[in-house]
Each structure stands twice: as C-alpha cells, then as structure tokens.
PDB file of N, CA and C in Angstrom:
ATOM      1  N   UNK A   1      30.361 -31.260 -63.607  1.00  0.00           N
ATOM      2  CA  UNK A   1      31.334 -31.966 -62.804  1.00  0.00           C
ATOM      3  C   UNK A   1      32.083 -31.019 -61.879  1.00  0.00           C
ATOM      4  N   UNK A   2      31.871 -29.739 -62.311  1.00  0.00           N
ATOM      5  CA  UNK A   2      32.944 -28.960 -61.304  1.00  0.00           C
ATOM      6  C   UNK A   2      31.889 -28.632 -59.850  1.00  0.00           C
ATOM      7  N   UNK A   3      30.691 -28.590 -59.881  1.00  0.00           N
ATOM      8  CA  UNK A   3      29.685 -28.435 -58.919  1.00  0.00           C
ATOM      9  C   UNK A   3      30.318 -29.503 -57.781  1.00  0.00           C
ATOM     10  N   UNK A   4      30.768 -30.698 -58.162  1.00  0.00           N
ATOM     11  CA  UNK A   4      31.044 -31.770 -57.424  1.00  0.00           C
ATOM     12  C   UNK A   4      32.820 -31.558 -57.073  1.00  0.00           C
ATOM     13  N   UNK A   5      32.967 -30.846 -57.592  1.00  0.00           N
ATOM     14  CA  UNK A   5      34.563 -30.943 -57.004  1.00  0.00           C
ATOM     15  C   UNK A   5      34.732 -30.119 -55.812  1.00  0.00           C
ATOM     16  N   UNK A   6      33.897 -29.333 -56.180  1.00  0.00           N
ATOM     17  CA  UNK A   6      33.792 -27.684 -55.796  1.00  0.00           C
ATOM     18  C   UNK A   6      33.056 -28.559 -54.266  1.00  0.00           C
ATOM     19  N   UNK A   7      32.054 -29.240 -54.278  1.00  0.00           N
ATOM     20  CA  UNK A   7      31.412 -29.637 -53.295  1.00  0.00           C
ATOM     21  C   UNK A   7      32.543 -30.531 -52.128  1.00  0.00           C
ATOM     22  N   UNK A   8      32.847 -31.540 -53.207  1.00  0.00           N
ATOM     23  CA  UNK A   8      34.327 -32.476 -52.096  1.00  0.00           C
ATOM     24  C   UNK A   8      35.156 -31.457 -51.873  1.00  0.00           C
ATOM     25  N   UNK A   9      35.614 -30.656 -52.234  1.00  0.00           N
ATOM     26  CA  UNK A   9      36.636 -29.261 -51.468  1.00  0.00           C
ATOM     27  C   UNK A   9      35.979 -29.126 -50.098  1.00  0.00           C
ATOM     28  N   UNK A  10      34.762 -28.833 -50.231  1.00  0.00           N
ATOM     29  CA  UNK A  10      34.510 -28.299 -49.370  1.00  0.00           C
ATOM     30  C   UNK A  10      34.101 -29.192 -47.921  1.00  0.00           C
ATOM     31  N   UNK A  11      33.731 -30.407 -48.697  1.00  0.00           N
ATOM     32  CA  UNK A  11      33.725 -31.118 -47.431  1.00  0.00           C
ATOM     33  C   UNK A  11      34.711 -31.583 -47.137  1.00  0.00           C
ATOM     34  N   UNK A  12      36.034 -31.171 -47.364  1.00  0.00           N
ATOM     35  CA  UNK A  12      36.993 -31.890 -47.259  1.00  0.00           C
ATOM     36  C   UNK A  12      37.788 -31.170 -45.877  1.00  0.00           C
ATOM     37  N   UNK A  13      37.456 -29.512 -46.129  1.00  0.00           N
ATOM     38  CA  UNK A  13      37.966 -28.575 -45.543  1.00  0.00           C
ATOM     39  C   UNK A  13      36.583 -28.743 -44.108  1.00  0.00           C
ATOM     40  N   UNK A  14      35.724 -28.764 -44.144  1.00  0.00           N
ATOM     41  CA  UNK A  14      34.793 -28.848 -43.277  1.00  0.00           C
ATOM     42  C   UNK A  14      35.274 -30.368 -42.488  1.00  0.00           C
ATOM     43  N   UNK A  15      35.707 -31.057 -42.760  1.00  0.00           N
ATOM     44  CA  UNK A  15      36.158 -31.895 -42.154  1.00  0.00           C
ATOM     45  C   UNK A  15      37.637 -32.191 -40.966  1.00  0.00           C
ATOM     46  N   UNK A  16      37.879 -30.874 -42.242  1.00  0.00           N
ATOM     47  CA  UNK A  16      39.046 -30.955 -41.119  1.00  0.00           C
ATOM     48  C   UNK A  16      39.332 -29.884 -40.136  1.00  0.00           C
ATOM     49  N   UNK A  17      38.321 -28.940 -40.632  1.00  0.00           N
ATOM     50  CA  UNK A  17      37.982 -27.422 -39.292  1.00  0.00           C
ATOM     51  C   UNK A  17      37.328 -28.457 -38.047  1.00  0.00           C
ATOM     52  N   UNK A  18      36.650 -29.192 -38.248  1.00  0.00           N
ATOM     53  CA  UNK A  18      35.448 -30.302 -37.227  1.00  0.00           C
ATOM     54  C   UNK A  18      36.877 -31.095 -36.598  1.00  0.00           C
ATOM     55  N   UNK A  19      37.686 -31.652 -37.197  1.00  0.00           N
ATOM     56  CA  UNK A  19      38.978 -32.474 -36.530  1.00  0.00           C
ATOM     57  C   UNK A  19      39.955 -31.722 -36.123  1.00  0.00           C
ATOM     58  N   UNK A  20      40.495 -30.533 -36.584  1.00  0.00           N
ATOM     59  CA  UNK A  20      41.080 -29.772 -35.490  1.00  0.00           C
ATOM     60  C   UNK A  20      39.641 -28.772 -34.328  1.00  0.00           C
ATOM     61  N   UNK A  21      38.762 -29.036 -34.088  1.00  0.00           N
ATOM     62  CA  UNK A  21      37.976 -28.578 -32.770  1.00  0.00           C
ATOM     63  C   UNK A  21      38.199 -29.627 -32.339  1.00  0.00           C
ATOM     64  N   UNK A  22      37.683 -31.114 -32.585  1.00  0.00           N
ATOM     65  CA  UNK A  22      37.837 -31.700 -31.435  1.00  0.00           C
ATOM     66  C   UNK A  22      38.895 -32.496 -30.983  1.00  0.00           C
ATOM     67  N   UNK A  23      40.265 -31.862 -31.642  1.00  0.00           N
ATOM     68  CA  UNK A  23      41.860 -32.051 -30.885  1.00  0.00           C
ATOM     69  C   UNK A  23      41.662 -30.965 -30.110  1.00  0.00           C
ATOM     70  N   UNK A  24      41.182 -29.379 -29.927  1.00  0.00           N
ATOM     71  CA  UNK A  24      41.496 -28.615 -29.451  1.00  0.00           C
ATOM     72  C   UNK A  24      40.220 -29.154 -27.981  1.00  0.00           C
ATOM     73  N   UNK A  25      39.497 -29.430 -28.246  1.00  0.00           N
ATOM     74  CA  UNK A  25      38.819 -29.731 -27.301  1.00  0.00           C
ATOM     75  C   UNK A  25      39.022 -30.802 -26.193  1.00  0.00           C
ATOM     76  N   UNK A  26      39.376 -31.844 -26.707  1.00  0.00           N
ATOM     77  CA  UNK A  26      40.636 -33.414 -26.401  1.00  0.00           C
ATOM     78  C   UNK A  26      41.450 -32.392 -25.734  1.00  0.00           C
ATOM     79  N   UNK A  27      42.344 -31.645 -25.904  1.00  0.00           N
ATOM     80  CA  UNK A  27      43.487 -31.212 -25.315  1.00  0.00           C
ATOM     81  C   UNK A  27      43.278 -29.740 -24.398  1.00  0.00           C
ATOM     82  N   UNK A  28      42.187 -29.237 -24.538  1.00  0.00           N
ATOM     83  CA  UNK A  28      41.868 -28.179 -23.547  1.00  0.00           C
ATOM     84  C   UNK A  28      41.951 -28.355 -22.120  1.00  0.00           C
ATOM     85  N   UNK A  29      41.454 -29.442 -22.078  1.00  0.00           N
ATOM     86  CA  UNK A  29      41.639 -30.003 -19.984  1.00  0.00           C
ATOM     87  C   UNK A  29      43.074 -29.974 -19.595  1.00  0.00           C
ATOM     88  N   UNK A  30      44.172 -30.013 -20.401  1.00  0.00           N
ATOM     89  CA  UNK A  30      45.186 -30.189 -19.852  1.00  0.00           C
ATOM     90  C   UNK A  30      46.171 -29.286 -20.158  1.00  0.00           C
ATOM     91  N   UNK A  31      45.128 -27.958 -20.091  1.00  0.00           N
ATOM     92  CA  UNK A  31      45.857 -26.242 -20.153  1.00  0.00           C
ATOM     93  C   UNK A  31      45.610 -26.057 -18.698  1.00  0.00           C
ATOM     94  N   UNK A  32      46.256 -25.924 -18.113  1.00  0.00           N
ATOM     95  CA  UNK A  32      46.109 -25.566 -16.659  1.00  0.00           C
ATOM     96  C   UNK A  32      45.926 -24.366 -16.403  1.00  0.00           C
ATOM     97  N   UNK A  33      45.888 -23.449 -17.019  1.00  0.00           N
ATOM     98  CA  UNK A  33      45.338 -22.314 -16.667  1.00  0.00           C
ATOM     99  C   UNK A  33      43.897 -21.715 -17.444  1.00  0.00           C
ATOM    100  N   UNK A  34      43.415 -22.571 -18.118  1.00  0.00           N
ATOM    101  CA  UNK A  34      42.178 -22.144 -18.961  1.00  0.00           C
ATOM    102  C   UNK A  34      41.076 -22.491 -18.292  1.00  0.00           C
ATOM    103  N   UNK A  35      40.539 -21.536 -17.780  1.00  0.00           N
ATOM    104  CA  UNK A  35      38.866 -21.519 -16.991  1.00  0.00           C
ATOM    105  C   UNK A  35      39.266 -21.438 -15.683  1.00  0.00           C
ATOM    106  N   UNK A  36      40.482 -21.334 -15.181  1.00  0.00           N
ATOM    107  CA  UNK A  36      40.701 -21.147 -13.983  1.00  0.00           C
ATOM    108  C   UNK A  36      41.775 -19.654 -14.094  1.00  0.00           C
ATOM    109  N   UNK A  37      41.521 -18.324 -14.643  1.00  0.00           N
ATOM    110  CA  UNK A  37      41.833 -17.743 -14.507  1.00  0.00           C
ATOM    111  C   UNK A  37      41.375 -16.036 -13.572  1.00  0.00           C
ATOM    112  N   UNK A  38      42.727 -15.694 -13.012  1.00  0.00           N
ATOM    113  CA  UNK A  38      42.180 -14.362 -12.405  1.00  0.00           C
ATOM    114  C   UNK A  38      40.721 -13.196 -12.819  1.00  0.00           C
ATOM    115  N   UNK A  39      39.996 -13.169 -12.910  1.00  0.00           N
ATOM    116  CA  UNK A  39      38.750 -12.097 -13.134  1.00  0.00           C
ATOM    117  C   UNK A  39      37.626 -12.805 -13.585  1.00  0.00           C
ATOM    118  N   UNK A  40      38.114 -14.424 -13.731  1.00  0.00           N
ATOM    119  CA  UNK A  40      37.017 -15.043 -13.863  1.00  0.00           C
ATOM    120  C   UNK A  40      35.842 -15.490 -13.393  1.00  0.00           C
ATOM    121  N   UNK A  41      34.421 -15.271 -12.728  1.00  0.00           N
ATOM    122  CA  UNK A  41      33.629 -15.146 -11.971  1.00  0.00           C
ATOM    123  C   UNK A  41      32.933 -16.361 -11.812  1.00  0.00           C
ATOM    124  N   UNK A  42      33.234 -16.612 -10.330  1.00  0.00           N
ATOM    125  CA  UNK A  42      32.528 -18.115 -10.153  1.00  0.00           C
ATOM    126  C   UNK A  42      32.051 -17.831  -8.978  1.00  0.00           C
ATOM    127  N   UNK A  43      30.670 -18.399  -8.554  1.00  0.00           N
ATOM    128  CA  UNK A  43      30.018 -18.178  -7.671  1.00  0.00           C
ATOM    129  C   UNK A  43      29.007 -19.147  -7.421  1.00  0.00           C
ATOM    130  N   UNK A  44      29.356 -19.676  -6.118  1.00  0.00           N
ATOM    131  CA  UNK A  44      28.257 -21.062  -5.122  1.00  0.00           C
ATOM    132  C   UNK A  44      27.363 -20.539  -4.103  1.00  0.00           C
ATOM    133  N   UNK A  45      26.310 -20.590  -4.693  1.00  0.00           N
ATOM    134  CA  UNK A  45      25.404 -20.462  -3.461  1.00  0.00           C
ATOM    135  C   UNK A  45      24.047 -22.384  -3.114  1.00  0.00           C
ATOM    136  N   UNK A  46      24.807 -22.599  -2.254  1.00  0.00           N
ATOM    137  CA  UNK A  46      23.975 -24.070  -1.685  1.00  0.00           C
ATOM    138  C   UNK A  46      24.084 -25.244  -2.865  1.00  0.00           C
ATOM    139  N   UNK A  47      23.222 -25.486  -3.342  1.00  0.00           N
ATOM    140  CA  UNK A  47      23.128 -26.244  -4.386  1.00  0.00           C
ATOM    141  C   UNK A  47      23.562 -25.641  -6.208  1.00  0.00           C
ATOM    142  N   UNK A  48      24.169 -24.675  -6.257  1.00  0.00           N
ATOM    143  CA  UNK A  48      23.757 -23.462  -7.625  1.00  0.00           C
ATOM    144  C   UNK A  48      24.982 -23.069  -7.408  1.00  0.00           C
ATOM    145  N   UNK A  49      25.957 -23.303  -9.252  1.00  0.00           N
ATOM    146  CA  UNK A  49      26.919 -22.825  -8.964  1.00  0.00           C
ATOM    147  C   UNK A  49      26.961 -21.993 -10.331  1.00  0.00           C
ATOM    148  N   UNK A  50      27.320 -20.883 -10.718  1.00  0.00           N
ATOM    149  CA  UNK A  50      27.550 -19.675 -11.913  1.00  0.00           C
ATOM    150  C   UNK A  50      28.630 -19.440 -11.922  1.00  0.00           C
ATOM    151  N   UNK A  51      29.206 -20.075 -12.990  1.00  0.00           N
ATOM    152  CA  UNK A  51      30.579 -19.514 -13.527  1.00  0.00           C
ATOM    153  C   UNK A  51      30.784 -19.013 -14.755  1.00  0.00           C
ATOM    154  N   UNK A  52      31.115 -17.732 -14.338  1.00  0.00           N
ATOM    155  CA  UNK A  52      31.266 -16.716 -15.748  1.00  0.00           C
ATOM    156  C   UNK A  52      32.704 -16.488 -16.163  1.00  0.00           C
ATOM    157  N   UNK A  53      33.244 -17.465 -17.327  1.00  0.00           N
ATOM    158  CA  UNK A  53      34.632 -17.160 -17.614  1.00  0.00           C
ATOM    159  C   UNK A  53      35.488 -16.121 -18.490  1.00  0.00           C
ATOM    160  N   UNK A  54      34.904 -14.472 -17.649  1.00  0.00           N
ATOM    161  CA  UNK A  54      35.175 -13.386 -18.514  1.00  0.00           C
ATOM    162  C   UNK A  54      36.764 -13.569 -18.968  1.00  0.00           C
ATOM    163  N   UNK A  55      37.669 -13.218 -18.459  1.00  0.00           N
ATOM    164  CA  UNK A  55      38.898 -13.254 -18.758  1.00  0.00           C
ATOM    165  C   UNK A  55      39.503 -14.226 -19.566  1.00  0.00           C
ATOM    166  N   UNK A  56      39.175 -15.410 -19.442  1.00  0.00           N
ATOM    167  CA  UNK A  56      39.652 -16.714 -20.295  1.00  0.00           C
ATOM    168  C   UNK A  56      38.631 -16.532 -21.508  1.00  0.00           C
ATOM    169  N   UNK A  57      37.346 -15.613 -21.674  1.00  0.00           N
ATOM    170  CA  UNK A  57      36.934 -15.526 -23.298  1.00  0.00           C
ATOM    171  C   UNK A  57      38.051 -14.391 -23.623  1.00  0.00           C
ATOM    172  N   UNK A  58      38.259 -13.566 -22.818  1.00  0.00           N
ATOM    173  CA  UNK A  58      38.675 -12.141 -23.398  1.00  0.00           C
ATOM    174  C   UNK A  58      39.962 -12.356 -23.929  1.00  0.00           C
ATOM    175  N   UNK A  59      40.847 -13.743 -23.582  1.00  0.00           N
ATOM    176  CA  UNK A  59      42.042 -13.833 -23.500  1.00  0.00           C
ATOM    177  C   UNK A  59      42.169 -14.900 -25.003  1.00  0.00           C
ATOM    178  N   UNK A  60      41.307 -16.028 -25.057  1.00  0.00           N
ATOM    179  CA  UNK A  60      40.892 -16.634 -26.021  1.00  0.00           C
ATOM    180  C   UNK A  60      40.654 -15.879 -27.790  1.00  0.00           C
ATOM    181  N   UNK A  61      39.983 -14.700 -27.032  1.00  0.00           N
ATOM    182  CA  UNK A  61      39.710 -14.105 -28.549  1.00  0.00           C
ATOM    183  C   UNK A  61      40.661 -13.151 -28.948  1.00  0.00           C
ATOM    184  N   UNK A  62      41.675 -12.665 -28.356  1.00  0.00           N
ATOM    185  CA  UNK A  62      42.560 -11.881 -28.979  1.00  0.00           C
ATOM    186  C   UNK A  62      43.751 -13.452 -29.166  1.00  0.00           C
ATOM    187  N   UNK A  63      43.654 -14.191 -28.722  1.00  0.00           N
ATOM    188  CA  UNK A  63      44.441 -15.247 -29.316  1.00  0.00           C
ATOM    189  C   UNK A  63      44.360 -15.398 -30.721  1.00  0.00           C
ATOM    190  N   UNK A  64      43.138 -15.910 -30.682  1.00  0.00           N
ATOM    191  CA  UNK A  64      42.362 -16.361 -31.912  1.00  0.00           C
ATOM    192  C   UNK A  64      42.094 -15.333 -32.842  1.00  0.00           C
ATOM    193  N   UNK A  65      42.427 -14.017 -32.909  1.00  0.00           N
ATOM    194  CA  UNK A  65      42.268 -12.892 -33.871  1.00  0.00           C
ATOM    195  C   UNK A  65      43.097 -12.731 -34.400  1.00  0.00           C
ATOM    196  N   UNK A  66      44.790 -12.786 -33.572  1.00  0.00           N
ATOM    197  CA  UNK A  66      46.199 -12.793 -33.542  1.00  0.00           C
ATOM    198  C   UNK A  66      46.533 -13.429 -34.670  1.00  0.00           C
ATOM    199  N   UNK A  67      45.909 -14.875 -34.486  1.00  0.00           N
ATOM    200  CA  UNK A  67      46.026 -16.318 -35.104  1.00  0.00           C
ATOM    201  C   UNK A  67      45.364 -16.275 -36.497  1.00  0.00           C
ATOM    202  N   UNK A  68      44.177 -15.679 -36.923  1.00  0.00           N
ATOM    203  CA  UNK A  68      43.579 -15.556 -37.978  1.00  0.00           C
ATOM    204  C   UNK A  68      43.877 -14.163 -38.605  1.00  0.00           C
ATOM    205  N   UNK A  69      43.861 -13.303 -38.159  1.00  0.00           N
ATOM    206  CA  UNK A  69      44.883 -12.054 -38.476  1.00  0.00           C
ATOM    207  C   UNK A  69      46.231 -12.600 -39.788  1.00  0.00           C
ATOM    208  N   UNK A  70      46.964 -13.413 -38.832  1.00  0.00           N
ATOM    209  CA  UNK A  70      48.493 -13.690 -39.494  1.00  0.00           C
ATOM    210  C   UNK A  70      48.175 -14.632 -40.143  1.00  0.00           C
ATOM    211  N   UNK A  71      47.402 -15.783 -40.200  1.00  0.00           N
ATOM    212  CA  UNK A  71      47.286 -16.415 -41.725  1.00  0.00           C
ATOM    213  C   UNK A  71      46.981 -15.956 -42.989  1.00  0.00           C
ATOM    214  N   UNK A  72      45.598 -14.662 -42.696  1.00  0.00           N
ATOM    215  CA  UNK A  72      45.269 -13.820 -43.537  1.00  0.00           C
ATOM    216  C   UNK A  72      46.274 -13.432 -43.881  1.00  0.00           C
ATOM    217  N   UNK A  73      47.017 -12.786 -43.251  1.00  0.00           N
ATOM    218  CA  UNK A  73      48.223 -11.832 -43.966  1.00  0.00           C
ATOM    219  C   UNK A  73      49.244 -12.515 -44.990  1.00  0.00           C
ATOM    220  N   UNK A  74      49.473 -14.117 -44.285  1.00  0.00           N
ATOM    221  CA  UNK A  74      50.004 -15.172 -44.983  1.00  0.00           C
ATOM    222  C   UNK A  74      49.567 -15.186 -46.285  1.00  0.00           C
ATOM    223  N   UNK A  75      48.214 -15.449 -46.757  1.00  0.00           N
ATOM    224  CA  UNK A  75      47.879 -15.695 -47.663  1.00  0.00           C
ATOM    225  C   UNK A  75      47.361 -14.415 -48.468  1.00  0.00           C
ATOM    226  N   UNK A  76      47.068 -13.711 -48.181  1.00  0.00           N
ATOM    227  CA  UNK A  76      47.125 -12.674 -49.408  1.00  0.00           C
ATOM    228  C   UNK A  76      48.500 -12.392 -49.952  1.00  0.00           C
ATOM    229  N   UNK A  77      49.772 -12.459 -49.317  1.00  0.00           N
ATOM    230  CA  UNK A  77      51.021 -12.149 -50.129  1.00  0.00           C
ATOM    231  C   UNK A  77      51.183 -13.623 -51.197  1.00  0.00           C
ATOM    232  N   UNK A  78      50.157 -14.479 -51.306  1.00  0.00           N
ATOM    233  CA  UNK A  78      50.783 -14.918 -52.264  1.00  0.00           C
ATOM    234  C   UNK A  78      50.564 -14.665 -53.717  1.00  0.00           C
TER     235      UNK A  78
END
C-alpha cells in the first residue's frame, strides 16, 4: 500500500509543477518586456524571420536559479 501512496504523492506534485507552467505560460504575454529585450537577436530577411532570444534566456535562468537556490536553502533548515 505504500507503493500507492508514494505513487499519488507523486502525481499529485506532478500535477501541480504542469499547473503552475501553464499559469506561467497564460501570463507570460503580458510581461512586456520578455522576448522583446535589448541583445536579443531578431532578424527578417523576405519571407524568413530568426529570432534568437539570447538575453531574455540569460536573464530567465539566473531568475530561476535565484528562485530554486532560496527554496533549497528554505528547506534544508528545516
């Protein structure tokens, strides 16, 4: 029986990593500065357009390291 508890934990938590992405995703369009930032490389030629959003990943992942960093830290002091 614990195989099965152990299992609903986990889909429980997988469920809700999947429902906070797609609030963060729902609510990404209406960051006004995300994908439209300085060093970010976009380029049109005729029909063909390449946009490379270096700065908005580079800026994203020290967010998100920041962010998982300090929960970690959260939770090991307990």
């Amino acid at each position: 029986m614990t195989n099965l508890s152990d299992l609903g934990r986990l889909l429980i938590v997988v469920g809700g990593v999947l429902m906070l992405l797609g609030l963060v995703l729902l609510l990404s369009g209406r960051v006004p500065f995300l994908g439209r930032m300085p060093g970010d490389i976009n380029i049109r030629r005729g029909n063909i357009t390449l946009y490379f959003p270096v700065v908005t990943c580079l800026m994203l992942s020290i967010i998100l390291t920041v962010v998982v960093n300090l929960i970690l830290v959260l939770l090991r002091r307990r």
